[in-house]
C-alpha atoms as a PDB file:
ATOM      1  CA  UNK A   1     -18.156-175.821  61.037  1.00  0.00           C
ATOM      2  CA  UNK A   2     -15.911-174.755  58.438  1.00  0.00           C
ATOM      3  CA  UNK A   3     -15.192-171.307  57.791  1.00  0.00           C
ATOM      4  CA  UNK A   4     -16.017-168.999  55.506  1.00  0.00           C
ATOM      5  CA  UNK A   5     -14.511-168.559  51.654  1.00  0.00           C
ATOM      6  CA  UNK A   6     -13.007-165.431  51.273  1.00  0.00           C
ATOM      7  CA  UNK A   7     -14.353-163.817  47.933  1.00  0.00           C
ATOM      8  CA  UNK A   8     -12.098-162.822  45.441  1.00  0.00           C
ATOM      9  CA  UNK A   9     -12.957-159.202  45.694  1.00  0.00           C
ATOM     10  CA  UNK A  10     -11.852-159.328  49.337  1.00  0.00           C
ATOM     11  CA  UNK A  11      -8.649-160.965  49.080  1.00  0.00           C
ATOM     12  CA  UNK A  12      -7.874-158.122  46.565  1.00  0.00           C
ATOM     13  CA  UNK A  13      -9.297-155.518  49.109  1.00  0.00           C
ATOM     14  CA  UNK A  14      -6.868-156.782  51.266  1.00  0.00           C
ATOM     15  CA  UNK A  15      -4.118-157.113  49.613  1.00  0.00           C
ATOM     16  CA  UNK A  16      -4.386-153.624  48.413  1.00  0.00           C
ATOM     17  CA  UNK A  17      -5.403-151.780  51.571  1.00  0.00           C
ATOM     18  CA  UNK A  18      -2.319-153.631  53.005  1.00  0.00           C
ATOM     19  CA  UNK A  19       0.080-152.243  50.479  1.00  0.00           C
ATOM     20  CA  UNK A  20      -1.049-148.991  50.807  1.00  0.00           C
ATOM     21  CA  UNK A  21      -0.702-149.248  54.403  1.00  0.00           C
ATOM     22  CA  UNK A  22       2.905-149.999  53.960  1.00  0.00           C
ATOM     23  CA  UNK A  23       3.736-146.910  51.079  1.00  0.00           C
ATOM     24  CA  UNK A  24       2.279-145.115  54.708  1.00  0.00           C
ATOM     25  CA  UNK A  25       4.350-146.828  57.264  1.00  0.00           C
ATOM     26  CA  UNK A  26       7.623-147.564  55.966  1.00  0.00           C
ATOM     27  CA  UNK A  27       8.402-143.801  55.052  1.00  0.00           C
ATOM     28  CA  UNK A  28       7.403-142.885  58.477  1.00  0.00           C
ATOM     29  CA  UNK A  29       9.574-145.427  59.785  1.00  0.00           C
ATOM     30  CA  UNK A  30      12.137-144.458  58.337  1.00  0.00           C
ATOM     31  CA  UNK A  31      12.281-140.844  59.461  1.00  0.00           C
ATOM     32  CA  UNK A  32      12.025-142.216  62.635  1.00  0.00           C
ATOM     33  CA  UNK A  33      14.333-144.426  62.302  1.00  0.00           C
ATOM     34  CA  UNK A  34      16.518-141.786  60.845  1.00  0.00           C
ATOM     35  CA  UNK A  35      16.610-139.586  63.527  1.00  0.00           C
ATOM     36  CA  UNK A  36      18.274-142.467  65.986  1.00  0.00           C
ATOM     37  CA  UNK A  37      21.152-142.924  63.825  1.00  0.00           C
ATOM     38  CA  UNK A  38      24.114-141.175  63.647  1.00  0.00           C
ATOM     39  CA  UNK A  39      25.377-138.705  61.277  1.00  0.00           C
ATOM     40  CA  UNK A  40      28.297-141.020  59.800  1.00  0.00           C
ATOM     41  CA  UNK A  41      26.097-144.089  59.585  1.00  0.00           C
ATOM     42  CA  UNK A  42      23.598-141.943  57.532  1.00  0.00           C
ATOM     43  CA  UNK A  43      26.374-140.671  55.556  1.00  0.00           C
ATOM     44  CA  UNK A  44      28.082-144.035  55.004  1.00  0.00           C
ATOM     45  CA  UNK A  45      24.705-146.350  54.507  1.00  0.00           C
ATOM     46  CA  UNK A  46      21.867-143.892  54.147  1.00  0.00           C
ATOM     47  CA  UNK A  47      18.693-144.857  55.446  1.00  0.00           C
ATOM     48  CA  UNK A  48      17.894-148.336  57.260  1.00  0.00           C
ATOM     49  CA  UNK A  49      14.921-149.797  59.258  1.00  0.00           C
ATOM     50  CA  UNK A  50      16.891-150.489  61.976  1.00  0.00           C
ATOM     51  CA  UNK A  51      18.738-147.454  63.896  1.00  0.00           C
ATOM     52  CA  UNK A  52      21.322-147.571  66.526  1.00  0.00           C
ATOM     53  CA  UNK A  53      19.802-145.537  68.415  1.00  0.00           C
ATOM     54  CA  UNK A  54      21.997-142.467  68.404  1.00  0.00           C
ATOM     55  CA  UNK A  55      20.203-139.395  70.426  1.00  0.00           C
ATOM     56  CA  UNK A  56      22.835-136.862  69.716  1.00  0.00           C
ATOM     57  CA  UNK A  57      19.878-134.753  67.605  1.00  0.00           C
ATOM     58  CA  UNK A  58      17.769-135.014  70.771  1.00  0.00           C
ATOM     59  CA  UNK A  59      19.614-133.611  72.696  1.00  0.00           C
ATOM     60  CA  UNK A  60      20.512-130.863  70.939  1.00  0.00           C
ATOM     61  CA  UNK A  61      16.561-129.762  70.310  1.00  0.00           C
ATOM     62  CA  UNK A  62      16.038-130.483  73.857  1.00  0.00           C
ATOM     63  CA  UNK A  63      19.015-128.500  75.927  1.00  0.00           C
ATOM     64  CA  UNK A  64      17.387-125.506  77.114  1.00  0.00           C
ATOM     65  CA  UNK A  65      14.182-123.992  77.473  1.00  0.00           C
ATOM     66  CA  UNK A  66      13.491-123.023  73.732  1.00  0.00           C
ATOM     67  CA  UNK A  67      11.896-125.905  72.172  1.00  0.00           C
ATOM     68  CA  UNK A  68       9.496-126.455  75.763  1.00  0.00           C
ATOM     69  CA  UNK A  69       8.692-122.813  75.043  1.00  0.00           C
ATOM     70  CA  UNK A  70       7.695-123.368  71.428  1.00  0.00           C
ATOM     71  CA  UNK A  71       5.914-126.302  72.518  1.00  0.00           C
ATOM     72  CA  UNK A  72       3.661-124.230  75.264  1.00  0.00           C
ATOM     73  CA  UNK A  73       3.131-121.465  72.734  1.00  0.00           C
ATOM     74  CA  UNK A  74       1.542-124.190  69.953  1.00  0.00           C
ATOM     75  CA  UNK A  75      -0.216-126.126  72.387  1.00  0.00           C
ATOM     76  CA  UNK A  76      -2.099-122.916  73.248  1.00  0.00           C
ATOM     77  CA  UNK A  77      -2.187-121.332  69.522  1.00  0.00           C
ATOM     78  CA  UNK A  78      -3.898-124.887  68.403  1.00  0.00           C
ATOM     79  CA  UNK A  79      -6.119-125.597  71.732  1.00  0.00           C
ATOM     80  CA  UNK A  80      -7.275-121.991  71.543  1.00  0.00           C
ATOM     81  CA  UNK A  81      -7.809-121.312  67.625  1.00  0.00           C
ATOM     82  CA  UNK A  82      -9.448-124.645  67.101  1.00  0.00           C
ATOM     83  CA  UNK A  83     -12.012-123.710  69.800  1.00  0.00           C
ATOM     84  CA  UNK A  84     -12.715-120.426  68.519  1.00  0.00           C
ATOM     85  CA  UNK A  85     -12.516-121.142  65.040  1.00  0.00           C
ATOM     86  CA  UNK A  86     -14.928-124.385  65.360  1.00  0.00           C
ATOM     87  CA  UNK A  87     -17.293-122.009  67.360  1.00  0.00           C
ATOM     88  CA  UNK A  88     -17.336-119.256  65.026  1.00  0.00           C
ATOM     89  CA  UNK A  89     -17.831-121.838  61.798  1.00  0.00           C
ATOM     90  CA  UNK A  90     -20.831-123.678  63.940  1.00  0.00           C
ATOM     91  CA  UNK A  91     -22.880-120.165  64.548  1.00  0.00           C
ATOM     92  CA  UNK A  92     -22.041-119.103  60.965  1.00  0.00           C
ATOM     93  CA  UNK A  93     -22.789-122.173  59.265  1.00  0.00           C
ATOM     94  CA  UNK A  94     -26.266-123.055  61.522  1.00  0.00           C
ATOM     95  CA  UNK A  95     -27.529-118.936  60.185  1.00  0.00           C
ATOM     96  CA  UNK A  96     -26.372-119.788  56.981  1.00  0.00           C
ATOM     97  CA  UNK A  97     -27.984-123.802  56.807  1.00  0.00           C
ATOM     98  CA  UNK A  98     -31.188-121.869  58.411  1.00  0.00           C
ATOM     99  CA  UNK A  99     -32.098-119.714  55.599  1.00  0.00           C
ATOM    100  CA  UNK A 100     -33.481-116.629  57.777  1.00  0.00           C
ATOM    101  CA  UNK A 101     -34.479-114.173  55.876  1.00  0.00           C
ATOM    102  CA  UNK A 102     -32.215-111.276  55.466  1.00  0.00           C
ATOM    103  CA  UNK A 103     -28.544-112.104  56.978  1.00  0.00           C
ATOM    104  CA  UNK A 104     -28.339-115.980  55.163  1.00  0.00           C
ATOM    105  CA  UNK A 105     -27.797-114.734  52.277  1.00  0.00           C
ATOM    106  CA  UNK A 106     -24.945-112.063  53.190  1.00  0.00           C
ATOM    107  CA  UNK A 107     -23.274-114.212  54.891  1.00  0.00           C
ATOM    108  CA  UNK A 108     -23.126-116.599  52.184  1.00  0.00           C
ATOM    109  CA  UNK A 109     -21.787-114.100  50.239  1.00  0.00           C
ATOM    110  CA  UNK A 110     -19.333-112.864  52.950  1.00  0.00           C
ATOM    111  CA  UNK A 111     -18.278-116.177  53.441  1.00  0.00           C
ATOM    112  CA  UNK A 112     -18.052-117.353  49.811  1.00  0.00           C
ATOM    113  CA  UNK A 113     -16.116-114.438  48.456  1.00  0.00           C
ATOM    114  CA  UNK A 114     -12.949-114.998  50.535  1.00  0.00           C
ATOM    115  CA  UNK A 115     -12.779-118.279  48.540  1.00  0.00           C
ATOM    116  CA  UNK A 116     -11.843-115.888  45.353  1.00  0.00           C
ATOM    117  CA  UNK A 117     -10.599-113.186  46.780  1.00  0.00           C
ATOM    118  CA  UNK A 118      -7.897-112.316  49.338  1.00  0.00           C
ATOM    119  CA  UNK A 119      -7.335-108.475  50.564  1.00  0.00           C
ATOM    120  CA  UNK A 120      -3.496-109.159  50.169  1.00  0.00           C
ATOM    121  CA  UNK A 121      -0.778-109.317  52.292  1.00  0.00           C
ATOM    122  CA  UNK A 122      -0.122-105.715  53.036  1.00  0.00           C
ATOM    123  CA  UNK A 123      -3.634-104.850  54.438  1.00  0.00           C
ATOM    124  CA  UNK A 124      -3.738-108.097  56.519  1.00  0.00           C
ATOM    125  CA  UNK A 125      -0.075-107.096  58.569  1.00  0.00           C
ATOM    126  CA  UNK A 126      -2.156-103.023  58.909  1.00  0.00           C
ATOM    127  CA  UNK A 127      -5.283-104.612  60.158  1.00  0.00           C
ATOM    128  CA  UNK A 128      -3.070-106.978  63.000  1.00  0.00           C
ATOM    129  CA  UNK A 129      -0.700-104.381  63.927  1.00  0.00           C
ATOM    130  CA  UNK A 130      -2.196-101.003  63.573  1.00  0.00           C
ATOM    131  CA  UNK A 131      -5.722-101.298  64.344  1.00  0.00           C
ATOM    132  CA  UNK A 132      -5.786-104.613  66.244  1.00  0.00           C
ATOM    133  CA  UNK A 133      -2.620-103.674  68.155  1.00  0.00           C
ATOM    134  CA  UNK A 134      -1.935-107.668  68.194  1.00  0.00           C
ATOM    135  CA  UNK A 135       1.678-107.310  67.647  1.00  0.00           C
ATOM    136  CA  UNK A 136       4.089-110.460  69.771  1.00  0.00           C
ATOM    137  CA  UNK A 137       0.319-111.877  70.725  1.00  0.00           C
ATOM    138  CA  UNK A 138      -0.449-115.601  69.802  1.00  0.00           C
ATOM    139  CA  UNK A 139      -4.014-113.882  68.736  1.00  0.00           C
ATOM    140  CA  UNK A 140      -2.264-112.386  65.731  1.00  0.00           C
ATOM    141  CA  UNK A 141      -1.764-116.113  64.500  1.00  0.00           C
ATOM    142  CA  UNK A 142      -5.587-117.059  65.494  1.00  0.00           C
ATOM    143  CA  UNK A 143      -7.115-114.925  64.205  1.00  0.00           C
ATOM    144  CA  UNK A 144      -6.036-114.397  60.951  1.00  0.00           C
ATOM    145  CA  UNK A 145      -7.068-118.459  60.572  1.00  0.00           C
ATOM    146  CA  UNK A 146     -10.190-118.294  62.037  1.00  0.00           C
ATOM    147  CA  UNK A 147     -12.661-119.425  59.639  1.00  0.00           C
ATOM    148  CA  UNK A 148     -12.144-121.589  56.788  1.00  0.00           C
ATOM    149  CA  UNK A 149     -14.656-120.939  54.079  1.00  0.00           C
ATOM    150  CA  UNK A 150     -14.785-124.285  52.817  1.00  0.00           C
ATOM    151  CA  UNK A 151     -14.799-126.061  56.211  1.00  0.00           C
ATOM    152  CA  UNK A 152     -17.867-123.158  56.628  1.00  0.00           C
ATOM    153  CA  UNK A 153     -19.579-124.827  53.508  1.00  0.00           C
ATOM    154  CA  UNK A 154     -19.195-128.605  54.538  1.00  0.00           C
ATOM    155  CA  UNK A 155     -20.956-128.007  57.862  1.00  0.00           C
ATOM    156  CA  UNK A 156     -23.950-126.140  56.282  1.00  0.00           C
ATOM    157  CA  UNK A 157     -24.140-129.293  54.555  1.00  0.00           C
ATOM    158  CA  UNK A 158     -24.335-131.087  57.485  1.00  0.00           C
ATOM    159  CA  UNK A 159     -26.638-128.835  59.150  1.00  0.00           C
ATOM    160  CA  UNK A 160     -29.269-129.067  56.190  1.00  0.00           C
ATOM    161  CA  UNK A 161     -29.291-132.842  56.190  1.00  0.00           C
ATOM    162  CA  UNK A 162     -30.554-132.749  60.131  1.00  0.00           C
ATOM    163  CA  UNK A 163     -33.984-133.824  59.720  1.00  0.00           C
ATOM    164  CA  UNK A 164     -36.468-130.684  59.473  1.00  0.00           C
ATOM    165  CA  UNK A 165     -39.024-132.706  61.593  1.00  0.00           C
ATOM    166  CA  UNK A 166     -37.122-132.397  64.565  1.00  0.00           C
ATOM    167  CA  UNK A 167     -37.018-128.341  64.697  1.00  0.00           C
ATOM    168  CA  UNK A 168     -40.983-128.000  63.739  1.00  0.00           C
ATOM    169  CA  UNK A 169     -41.393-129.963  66.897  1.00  0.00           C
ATOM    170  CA  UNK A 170     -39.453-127.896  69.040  1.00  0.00           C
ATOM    171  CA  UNK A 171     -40.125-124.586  67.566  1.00  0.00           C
ATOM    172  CA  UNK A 172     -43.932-126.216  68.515  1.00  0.00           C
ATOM    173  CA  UNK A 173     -42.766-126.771  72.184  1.00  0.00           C
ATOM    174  CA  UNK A 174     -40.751-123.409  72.464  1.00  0.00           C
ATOM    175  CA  UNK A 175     -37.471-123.639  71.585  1.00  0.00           C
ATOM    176  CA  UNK A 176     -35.841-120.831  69.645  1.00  0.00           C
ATOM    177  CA  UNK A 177     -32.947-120.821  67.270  1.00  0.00           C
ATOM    178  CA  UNK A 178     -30.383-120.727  70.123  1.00  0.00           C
ATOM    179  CA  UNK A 179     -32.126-123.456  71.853  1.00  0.00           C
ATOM    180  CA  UNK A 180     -32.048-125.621  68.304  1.00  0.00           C
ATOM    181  CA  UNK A 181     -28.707-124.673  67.719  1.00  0.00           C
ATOM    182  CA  UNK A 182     -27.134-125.899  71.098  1.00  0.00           C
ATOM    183  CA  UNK A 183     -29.312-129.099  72.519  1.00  0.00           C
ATOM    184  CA  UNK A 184     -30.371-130.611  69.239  1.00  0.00           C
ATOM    185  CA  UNK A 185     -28.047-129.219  66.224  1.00  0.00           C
ATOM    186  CA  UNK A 186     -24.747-129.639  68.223  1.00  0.00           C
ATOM    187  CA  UNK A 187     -25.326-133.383  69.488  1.00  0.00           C
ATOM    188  CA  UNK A 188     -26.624-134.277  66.068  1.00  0.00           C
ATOM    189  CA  UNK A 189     -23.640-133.314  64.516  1.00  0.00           C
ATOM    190  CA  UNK A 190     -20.511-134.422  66.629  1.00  0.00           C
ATOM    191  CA  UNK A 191     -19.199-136.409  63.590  1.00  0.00           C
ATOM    192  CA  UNK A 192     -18.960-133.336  60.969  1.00  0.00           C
ATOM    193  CA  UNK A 193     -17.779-130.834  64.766  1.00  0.00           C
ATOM    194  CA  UNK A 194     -14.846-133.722  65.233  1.00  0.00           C
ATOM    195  CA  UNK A 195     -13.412-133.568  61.547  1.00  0.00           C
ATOM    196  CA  UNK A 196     -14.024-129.947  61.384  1.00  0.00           C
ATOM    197  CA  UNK A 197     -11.933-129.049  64.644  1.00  0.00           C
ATOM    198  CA  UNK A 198      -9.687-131.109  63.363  1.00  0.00           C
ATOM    199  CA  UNK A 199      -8.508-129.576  60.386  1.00  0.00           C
ATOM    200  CA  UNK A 200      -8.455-126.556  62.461  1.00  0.00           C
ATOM    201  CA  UNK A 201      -6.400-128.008  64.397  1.00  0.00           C
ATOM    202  CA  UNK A 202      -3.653-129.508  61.950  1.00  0.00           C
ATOM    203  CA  UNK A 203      -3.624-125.803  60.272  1.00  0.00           C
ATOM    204  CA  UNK A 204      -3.179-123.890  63.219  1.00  0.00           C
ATOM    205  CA  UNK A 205      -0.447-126.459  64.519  1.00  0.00           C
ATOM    206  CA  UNK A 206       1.323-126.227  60.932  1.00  0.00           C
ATOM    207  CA  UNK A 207       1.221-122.714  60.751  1.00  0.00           C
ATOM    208  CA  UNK A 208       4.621-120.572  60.742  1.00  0.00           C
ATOM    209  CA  UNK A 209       4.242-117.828  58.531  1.00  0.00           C
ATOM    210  CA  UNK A 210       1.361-115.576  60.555  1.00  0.00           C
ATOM    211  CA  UNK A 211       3.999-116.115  63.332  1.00  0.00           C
ATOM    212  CA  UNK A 212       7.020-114.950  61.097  1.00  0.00           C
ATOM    213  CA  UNK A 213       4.652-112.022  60.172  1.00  0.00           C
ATOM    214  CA  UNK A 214       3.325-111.110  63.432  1.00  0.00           C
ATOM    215  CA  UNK A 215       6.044-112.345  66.577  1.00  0.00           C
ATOM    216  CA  UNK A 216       9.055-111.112  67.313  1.00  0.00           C
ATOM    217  CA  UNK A 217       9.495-112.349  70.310  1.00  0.00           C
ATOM    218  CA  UNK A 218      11.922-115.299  70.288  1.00  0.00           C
ATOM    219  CA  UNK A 219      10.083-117.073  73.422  1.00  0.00           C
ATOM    220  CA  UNK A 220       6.767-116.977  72.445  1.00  0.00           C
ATOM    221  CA  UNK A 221       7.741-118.604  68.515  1.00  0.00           C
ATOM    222  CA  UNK A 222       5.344-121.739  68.033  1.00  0.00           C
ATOM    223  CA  UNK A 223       7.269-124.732  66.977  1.00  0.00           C
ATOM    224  CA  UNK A 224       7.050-124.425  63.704  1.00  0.00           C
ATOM    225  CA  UNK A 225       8.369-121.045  63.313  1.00  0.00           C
ATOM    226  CA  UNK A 226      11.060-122.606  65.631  1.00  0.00           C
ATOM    227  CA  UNK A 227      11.756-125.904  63.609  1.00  0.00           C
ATOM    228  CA  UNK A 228      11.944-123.709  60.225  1.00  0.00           C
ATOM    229  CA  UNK A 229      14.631-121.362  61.883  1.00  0.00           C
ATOM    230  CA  UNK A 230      16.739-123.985  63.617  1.00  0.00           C
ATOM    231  CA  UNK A 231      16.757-125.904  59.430  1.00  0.00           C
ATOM    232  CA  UNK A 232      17.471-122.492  57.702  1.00  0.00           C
ATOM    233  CA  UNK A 233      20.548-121.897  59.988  1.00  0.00           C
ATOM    234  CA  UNK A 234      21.641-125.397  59.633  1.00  0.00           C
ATOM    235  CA  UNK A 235      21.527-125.236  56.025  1.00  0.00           C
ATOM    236  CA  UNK A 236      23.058-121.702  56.259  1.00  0.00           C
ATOM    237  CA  UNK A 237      26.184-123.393  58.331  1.00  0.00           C
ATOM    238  CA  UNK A 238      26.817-125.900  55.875  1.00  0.00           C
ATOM    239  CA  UNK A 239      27.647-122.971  53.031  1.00  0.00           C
ATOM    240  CA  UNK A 240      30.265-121.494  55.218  1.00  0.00           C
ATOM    241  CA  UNK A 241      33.416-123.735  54.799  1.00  0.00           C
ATOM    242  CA  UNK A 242      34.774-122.871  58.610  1.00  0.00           C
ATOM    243  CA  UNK A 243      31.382-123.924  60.155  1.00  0.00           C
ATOM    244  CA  UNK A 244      30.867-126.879  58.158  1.00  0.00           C
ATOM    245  CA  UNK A 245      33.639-128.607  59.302  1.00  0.00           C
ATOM    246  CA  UNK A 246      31.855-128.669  63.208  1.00  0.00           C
ATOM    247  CA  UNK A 247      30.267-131.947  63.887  1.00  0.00           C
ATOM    248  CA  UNK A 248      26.571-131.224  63.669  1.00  0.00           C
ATOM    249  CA  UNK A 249      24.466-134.153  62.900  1.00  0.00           C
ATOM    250  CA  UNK A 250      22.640-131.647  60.012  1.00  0.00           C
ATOM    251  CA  UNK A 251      20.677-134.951  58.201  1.00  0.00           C
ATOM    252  CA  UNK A 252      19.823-136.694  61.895  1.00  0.00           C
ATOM    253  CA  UNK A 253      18.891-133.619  63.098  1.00  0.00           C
ATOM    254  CA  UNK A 254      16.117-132.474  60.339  1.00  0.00           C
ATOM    255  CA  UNK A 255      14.747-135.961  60.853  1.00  0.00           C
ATOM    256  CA  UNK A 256      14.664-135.474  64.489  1.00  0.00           C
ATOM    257  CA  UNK A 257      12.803-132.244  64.738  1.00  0.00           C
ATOM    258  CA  UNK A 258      10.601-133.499  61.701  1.00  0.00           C
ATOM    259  CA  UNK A 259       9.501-136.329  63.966  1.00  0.00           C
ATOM    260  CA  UNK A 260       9.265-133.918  67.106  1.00  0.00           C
ATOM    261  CA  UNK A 261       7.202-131.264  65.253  1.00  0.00           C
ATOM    262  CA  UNK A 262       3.915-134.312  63.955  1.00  0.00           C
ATOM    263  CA  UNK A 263       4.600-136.572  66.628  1.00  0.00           C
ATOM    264  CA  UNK A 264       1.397-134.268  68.947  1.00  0.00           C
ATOM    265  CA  UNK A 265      -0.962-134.139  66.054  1.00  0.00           C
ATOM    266  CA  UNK A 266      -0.701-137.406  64.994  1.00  0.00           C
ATOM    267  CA  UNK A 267      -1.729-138.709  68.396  1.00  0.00           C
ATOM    268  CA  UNK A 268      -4.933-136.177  67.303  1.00  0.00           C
ATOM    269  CA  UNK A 269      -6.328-138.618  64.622  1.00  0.00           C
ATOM    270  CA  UNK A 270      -7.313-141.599  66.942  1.00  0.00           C
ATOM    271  CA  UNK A 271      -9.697-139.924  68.891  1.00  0.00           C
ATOM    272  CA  UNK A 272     -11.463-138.578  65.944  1.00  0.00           C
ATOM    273  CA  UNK A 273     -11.200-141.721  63.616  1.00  0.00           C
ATOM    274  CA  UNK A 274     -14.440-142.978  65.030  1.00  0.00           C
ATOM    275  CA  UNK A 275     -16.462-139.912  64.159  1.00  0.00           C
ATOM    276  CA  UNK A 276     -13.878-138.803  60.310  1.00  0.00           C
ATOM    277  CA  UNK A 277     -15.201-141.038  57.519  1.00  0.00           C
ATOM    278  CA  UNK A 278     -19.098-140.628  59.039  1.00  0.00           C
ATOM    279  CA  UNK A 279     -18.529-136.877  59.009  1.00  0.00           C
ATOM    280  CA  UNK A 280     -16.606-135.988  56.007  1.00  0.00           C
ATOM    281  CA  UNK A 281     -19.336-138.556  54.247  1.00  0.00           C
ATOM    282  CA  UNK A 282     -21.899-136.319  55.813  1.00  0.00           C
ATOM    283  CA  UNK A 283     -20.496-132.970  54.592  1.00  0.00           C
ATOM    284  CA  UNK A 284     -19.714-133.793  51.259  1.00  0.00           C
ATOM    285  CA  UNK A 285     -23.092-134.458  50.640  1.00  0.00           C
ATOM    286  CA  UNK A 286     -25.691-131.828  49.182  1.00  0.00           C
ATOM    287  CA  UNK A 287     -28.110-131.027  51.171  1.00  0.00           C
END
């Protein structure tokens, strides 16, 4: 049996989805790569695909507690927000996708508005630290991030494409809006729930600035905030003519904590492939 022609249209598919694979790959590759080689060998050559495995920039991130600290504290700041904040955008979005009479509507509007408006700086660092008392607590990054507006809006879509059919008949058998909500909404929708926590959890893992705003404690700074501080001083060294002549591996070592600081969330994205192009697919369109 001979096998099939490949069509035109596919070898180009290919071809192209290959190529963009690689403009993906290689730069990653190369930061990695960058981080096992050596300060003179990036100074000398620059970058290369293969490194010789110099781990002088690991060990410096990784000699003491400080980085393991930062680690614990983003682990906890993502795990936690992402839970709350895809909670709190389900029940929001399911009143809102309901249409009941009377709180849809304002909460439409209370959710839309924040989309052109922000209450500014200065009221948000009042509301966290003299009424919330949230001062030094990872809630003072969480919640601050705890509902996207537009991440609100692409699961109302969701929820409205749910076939209507399905809650007549249970609201026939019984079942109230909590009941709806929890064994028929939430299995329906695990697609548009994965993609959803997921961007919650990429911004809440990226996020340094609420924790620059809000933490002052130097053992409870997410890695981020850490990362950021440990490049600023680096850079700050190299200005100062009797520090810059020490030997720190300032190039290997911003590739280093680059790759440190997406190596967790990138390991994120497989488990949620299966359920990302079905459910930003099926929020993006209008119900």
């Amino acid at each position: 049996m001979s096998g099939r022609k490949l069509e035109p249209f596919t070898v180009f598919s290919i071809i192209g989805v290959g190529l963009a694979v690689l403009c993906c790959a290689i730069p990653f590759w190369m930061i990695i790569s960058g981080s096992f080689t050596s300060e003179s060998e990036l100074a000398t050559t620059g970058y290369s695909l293969f490194p010789d495995f110099d781990f002088t920039a690991y060990e410096m991130i990784f000699t003491g507690p400080a980085v393991l600290d930062a680690y614990l504290a983003s682990v906890f700041i993502t795990v936690v927000g992402s839970a709350l904040s895809l909670a709190v955008t389900s029940g929001l979005s399911w009143v809102i996708a309901r249409r009941v009479p009377g709180i849809s509507r304002p909460l439409t509007v209370f959710s839309y508005l924040p989309m052109l408006f922000s209450g500014g700086l200065v009221p948000l660092y009042l509301l966290v630290t003299q009424y919330l008392h949230l001062q030094n607590s990872y809630f003072s990054v969480i919640l601050p991030l705890l509902v996207m507006p537009f991440l609100v809006f692409v699961q109302v879509s969701a929820f409205r494409q749910l076939p209507e059919s399905i809650f007549e008949s249970a609201k026939i058998d019984g079942a109230g809006e909590l009941r709806m909500f929890f064994t028929i909404a939430l299995p329906l929708s695990k697609p548009i729930l994965a993609v959803v926590g997921l961007f919650y959890a990429v911004h809440y893992w990226n996020d340094w600035f609420m924790a620059l705003l809000f933490i002052d404690d130097v053992h409870k700074f997410p890695l981020p905030l850490v990362l950021q501080n440990l490049i600023s001083n680096i850079s700050f060294t190299q200005m100062l003519p009797q520090l810059a002549e020490t030997a720190t591996p300032v190039y290997q070592l911003r590739l280093a904590l680059t790759t440190v600081a997406i190596g967790p969330i990138l390991l994120a994205y497989p488990f949620a492939q299966r359920y990302f192009v079905k459910g930003i697919t099926l929020g993006a369109t209008k119900g």
